[in-house]
C-alpha atoms as a PDB file:
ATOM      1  CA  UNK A   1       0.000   0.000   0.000  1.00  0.00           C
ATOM      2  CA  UNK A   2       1.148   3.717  -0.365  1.00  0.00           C
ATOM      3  CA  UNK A   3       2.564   5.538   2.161  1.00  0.00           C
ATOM      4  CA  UNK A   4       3.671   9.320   3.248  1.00  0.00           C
ATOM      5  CA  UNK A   5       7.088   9.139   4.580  1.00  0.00           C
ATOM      6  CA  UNK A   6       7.977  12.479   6.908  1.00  0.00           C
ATOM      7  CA  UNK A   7      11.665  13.908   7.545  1.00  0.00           C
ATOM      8  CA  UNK A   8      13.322  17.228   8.604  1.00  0.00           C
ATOM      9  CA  UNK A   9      16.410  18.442   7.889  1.00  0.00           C
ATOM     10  CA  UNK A  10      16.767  14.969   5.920  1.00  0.00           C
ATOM     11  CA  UNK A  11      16.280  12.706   9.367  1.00  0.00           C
ATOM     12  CA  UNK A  12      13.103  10.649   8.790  1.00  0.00           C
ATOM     13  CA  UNK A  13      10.686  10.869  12.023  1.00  0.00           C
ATOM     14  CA  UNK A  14       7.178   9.267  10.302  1.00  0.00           C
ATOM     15  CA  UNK A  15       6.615   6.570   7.991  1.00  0.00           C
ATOM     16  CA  UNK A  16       2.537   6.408   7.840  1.00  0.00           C
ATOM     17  CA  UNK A  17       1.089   3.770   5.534  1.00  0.00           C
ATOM     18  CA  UNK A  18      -2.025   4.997   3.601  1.00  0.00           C
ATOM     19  CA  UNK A  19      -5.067   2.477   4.741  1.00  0.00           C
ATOM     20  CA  UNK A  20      -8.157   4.461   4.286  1.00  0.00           C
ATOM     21  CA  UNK A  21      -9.524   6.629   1.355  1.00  0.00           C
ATOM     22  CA  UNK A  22      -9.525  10.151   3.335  1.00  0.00           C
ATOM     23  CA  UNK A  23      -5.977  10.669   5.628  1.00  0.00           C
ATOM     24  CA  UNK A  24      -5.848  14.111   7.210  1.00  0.00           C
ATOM     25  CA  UNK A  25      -2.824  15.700   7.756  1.00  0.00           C
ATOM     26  CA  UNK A  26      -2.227  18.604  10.428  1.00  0.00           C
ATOM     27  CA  UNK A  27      -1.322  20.008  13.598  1.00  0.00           C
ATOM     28  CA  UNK A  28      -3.998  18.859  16.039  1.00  0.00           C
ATOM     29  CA  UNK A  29      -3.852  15.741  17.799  1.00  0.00           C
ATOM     30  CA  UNK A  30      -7.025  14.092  15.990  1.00  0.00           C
ATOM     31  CA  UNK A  31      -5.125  14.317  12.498  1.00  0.00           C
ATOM     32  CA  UNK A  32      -4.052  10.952  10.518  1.00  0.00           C
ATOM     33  CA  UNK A  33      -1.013  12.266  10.538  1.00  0.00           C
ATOM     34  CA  UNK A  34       0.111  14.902  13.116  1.00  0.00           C
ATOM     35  CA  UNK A  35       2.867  16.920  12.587  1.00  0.00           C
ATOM     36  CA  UNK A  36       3.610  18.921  15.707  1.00  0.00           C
ATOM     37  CA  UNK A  37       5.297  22.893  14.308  1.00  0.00           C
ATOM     38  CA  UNK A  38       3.500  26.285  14.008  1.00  0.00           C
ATOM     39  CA  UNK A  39       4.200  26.077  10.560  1.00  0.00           C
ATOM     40  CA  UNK A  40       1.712  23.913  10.266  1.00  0.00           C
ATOM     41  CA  UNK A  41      -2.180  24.122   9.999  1.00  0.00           C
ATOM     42  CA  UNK A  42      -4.539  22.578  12.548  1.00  0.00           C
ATOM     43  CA  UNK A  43      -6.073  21.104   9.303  1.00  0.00           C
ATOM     44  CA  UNK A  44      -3.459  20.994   6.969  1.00  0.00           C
ATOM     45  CA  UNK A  45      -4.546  19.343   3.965  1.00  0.00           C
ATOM     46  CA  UNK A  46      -6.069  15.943   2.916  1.00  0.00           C
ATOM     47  CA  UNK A  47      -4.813  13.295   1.283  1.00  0.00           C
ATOM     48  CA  UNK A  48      -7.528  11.575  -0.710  1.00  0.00           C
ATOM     49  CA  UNK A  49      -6.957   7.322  -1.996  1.00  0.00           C
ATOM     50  CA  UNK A  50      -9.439   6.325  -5.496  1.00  0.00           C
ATOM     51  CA  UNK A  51      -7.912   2.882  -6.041  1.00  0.00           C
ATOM     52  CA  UNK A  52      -4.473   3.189  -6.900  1.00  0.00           C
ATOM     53  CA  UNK A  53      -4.553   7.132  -7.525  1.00  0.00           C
ATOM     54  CA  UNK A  54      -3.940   9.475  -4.183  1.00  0.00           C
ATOM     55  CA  UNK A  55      -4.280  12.952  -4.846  1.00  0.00           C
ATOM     56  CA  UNK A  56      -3.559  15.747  -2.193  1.00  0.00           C
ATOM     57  CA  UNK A  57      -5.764  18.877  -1.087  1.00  0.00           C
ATOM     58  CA  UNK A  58      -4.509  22.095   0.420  1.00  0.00           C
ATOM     59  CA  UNK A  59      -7.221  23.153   3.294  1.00  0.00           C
ATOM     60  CA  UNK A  60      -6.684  26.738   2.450  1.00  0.00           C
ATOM     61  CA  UNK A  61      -4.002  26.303   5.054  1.00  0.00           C
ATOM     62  CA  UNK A  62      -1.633  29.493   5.894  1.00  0.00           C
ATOM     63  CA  UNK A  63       1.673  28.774   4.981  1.00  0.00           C
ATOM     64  CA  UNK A  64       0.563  26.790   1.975  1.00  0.00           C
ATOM     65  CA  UNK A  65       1.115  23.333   0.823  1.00  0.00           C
ATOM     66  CA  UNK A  66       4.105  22.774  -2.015  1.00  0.00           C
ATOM     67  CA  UNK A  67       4.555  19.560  -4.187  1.00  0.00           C
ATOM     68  CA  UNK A  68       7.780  19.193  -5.836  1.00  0.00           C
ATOM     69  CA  UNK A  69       8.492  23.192  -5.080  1.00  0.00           C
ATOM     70  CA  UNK A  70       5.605  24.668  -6.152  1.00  0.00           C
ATOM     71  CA  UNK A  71       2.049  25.608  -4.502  1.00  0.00           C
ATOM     72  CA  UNK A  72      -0.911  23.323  -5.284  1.00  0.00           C
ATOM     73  CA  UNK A  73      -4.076  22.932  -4.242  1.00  0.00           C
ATOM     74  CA  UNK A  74      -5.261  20.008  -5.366  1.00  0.00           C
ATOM     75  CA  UNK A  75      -2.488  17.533  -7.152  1.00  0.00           C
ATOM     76  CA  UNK A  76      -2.263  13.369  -8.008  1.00  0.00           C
ATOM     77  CA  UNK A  77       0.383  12.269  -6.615  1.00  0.00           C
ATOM     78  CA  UNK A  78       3.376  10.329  -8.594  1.00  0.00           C
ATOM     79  CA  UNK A  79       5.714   8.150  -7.108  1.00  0.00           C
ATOM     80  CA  UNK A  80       8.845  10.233  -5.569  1.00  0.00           C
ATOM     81  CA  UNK A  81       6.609  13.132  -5.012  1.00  0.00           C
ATOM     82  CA  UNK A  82       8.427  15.770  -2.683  1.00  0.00           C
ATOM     83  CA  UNK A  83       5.417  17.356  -0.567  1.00  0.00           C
ATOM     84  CA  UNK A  84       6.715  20.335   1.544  1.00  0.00           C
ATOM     85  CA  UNK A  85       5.275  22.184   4.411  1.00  0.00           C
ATOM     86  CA  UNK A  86       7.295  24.390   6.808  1.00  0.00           C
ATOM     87  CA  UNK A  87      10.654  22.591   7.315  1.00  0.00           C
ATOM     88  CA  UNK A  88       8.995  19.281   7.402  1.00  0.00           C
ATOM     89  CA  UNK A  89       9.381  17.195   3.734  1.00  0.00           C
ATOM     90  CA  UNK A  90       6.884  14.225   3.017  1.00  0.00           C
ATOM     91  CA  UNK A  91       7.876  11.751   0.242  1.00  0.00           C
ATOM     92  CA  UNK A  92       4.799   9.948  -1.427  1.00  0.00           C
ATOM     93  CA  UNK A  93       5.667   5.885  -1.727  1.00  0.00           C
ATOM     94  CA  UNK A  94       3.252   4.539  -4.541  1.00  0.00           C
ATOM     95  CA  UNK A  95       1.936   1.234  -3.868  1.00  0.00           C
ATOM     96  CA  UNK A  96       4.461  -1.237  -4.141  1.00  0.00           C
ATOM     97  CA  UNK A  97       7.347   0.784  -5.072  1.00  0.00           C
ATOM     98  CA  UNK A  98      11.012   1.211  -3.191  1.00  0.00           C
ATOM     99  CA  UNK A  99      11.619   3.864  -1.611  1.00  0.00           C
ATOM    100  CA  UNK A 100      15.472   5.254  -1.296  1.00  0.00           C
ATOM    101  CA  UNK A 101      15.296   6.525   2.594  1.00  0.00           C
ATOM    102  CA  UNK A 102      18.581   4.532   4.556  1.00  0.00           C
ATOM    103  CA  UNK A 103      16.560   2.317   7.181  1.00  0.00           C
ATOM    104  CA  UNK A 104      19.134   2.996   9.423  1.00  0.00           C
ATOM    105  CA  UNK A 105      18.073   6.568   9.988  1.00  0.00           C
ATOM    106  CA  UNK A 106      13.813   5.832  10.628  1.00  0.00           C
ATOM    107  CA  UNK A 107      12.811   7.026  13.669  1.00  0.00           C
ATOM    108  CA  UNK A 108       9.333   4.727  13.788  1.00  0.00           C
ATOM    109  CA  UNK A 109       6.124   6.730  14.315  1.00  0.00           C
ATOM    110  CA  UNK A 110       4.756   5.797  18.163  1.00  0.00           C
ATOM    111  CA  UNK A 111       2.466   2.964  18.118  1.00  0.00           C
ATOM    112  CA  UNK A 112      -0.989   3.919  17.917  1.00  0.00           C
ATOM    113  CA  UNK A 113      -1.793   1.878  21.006  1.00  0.00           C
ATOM    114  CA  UNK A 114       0.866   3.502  23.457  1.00  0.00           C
ATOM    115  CA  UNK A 115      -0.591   4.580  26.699  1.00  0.00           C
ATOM    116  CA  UNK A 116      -0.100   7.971  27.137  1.00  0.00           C
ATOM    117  CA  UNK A 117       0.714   8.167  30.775  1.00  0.00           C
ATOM    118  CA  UNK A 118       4.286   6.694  29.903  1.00  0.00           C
ATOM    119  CA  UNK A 119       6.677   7.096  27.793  1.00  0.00           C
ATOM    120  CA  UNK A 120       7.655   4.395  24.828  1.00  0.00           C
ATOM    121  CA  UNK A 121      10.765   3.225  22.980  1.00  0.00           C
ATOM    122  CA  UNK A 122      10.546   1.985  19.285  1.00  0.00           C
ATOM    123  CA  UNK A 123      13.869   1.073  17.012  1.00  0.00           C
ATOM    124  CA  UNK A 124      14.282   1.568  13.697  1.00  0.00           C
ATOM    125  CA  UNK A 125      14.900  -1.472  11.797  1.00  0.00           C
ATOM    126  CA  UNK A 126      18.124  -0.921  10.472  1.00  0.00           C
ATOM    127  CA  UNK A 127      20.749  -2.760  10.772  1.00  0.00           C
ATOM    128  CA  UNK A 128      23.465  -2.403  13.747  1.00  0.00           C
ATOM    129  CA  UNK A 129      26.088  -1.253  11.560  1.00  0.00           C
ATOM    130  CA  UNK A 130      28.708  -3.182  13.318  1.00  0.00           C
ATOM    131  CA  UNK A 131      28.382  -1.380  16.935  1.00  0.00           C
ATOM    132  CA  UNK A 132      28.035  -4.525  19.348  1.00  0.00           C
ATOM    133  CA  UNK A 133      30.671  -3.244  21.462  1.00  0.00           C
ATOM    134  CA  UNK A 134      28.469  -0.479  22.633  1.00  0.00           C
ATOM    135  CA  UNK A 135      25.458  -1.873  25.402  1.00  0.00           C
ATOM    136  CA  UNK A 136      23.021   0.771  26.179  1.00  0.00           C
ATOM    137  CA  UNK A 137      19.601   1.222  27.582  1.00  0.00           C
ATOM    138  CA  UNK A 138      16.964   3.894  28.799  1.00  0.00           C
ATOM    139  CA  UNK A 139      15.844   3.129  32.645  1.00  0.00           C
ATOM    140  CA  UNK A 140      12.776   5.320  33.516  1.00  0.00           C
ATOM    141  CA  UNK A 141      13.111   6.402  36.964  1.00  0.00           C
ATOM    142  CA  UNK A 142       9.554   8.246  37.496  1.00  0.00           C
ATOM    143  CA  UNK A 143       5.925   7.686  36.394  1.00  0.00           C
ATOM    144  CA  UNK A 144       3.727   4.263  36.109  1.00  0.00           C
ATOM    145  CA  UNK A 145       5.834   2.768  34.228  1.00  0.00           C
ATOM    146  CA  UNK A 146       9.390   3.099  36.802  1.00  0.00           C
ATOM    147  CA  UNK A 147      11.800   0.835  36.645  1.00  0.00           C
ATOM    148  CA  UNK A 148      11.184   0.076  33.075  1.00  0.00           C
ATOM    149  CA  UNK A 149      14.278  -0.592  30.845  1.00  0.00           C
ATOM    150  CA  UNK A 150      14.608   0.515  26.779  1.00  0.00           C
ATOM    151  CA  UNK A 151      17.301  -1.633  25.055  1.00  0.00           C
ATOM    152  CA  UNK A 152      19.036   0.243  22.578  1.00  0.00           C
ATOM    153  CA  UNK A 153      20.047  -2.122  20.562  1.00  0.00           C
ATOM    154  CA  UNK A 154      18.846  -0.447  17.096  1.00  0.00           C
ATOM    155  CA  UNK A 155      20.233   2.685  14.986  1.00  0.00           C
ATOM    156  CA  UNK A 156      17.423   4.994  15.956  1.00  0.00           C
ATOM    157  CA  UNK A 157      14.794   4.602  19.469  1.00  0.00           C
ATOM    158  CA  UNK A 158      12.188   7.064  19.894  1.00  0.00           C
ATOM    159  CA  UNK A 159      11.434   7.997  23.465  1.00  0.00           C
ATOM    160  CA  UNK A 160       8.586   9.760  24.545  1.00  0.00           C
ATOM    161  CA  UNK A 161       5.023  11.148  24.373  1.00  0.00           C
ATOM    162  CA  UNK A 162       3.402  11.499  20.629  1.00  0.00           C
ATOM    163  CA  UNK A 163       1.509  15.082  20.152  1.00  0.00           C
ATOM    164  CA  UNK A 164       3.798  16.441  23.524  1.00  0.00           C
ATOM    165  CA  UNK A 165       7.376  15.331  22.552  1.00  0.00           C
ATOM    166  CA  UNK A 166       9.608  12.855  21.505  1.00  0.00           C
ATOM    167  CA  UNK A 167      12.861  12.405  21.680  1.00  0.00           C
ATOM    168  CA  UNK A 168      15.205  10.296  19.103  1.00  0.00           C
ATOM    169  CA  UNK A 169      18.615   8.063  20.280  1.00  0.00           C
ATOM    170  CA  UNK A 170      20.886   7.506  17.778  1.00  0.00           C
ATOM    171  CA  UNK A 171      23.795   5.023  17.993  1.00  0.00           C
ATOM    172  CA  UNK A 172      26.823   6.378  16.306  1.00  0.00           C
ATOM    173  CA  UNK A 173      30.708   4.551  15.680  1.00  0.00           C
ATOM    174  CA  UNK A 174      31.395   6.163  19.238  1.00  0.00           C
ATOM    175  CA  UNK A 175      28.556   6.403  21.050  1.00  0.00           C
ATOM    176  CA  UNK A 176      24.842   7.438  21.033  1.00  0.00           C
ATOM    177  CA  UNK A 177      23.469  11.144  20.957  1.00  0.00           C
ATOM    178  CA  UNK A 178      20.213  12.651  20.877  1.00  0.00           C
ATOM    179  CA  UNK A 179      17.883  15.239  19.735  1.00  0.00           C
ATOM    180  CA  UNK A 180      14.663  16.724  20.114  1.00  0.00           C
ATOM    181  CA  UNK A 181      12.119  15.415  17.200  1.00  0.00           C
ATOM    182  CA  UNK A 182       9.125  16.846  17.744  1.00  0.00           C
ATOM    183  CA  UNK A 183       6.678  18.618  20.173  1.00  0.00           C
ATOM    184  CA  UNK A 184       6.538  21.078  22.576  1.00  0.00           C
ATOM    185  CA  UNK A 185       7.702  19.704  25.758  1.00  0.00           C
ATOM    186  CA  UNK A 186      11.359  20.979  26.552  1.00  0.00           C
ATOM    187  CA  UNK A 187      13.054  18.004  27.122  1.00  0.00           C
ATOM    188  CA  UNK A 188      16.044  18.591  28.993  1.00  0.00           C
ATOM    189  CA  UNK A 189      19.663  16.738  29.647  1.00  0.00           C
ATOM    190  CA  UNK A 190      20.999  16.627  33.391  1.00  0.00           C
ATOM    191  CA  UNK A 191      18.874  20.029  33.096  1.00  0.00           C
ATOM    192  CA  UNK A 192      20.151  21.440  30.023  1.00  0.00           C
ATOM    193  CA  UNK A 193      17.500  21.499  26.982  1.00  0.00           C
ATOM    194  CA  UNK A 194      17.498  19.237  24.046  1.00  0.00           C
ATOM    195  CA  UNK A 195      17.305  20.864  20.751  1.00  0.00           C
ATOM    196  CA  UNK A 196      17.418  19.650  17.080  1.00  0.00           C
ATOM    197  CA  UNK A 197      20.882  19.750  16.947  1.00  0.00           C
ATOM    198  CA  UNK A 198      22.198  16.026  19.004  1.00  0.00           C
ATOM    199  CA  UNK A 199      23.920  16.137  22.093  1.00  0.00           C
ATOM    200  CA  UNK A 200      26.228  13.706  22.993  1.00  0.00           C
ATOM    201  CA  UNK A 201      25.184  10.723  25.841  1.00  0.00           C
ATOM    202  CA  UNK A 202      27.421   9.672  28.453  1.00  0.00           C
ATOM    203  CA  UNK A 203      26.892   6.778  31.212  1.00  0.00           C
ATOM    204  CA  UNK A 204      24.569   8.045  34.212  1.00  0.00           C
ATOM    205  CA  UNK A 205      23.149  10.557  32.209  1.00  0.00           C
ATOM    206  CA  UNK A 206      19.768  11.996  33.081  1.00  0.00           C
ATOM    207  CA  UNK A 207      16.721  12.625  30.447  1.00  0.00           C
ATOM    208  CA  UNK A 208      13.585  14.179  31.008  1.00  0.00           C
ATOM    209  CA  UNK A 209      10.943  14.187  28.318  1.00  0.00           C
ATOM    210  CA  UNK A 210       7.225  14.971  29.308  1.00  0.00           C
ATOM    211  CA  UNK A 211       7.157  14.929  32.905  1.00  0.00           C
ATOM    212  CA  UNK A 212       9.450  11.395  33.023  1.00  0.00           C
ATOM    213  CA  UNK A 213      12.745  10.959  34.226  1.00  0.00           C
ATOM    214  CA  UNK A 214      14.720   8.700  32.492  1.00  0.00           C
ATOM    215  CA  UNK A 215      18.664   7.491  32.234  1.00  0.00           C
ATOM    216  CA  UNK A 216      21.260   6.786  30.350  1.00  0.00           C
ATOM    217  CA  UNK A 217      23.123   3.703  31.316  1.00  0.00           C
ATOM    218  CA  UNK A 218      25.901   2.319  28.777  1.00  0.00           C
ATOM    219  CA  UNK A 219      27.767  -0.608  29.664  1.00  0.00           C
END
């Protein structure tokens, strides 16, 4: 099936698979798929599935919605297609076609079925590029679900709340980082905030994302 697949500044953060003929895209929470930035509208634009054919609707949104550079408002999409709102870039996977992202830089949407009253951890599936010597995990120290552990044993692991913020871990040749993704919820680093740019992560560190505590423990 066809599917949207959502990056900024080149780091994928979404892949959402087209399943129903009308998927809204926007800023509130009740959208199909939510992208969480001023730039974007509450109610974005539409994305609308005939068969094999998806074509995309503007909402008469503010800031506009741009296919392949230029401002539509109502466009088929082709396979390839570059959709662009704000900083945020969505590439439009026909049905049954390859797409070119690396796997090894997906940061997974957050399951549907998440509770939101604690954080989650998903992994990319790339491969581990060859990193076994580094062991790392995320321990949540606060909230219902304390004492949990996160295994990062992936490229990529989300942590975090979808719609307030999330957080993205990436394992590197020397050692993990990580950066702020998406939302509005100042996550911090042993107090420090967490921006786009990543931060380096050292044993013992502390994370908090949402109103959890979390740390770093590398072994």
């Amino acid at each position: 099936m066809p599917k949207m697949i959502v990056s900024i500044d080149e780091v994928v953060i979404k892949e959402v698979q087209l399943t129903k003929d009308k998927t809204t895209l926007g800023r509130r929470p009740y959208n199909d798929i939510v992208i969480d930035n001023l730039a974007v509208s509450g109610e974005h634009a539409v994305l609308q599935m005939n068969g094999s054919e998806v074509q995309l609707e503007d909402l008469n949104s503010t800031n506009g919605t741009y296919l392949n550079g230029k401002a539509i408002k109502r466009q088929q999409l082709q396979n390839g297609d570059s959709i662009e709102i704000g900083k945020y870039k969505i590439k439009f996977v026909a049905d049954g076609a390859a797409d070119n992202f690396d796997k090894t830089m997906v940061v997974r949407a957050m399951p549907a079925t998440a509770s939101p009253s604690r954080p989650v951890g998903s992994s990319s599936s790339g491969e581990s590029l060859g990193l076994s010597a580094f062991h790392a995990s995320i321990k949540v120290l606060s909230g219902t679900a304390s004492g949990r552990e996160v295994p990062l044993t992936k490229v990529v692991t989300t942590i975090g709340k979808p719609g307030i913020a999330v957080a993205a871990i990436t394992r590197r040749q020397h050692g993990f980082v990580v950066h702020h993704v998406e939302g509005a919820g100042n996550p911090t680093l042993n107090g420090s905030p967490i921006k786009a740019e990543p931060i380096s992560l050292k044993n013992g560190d502390l994370i908090e994302l949402a109103g959890t505590q979390m740390q770093f423990v590398q072994t």
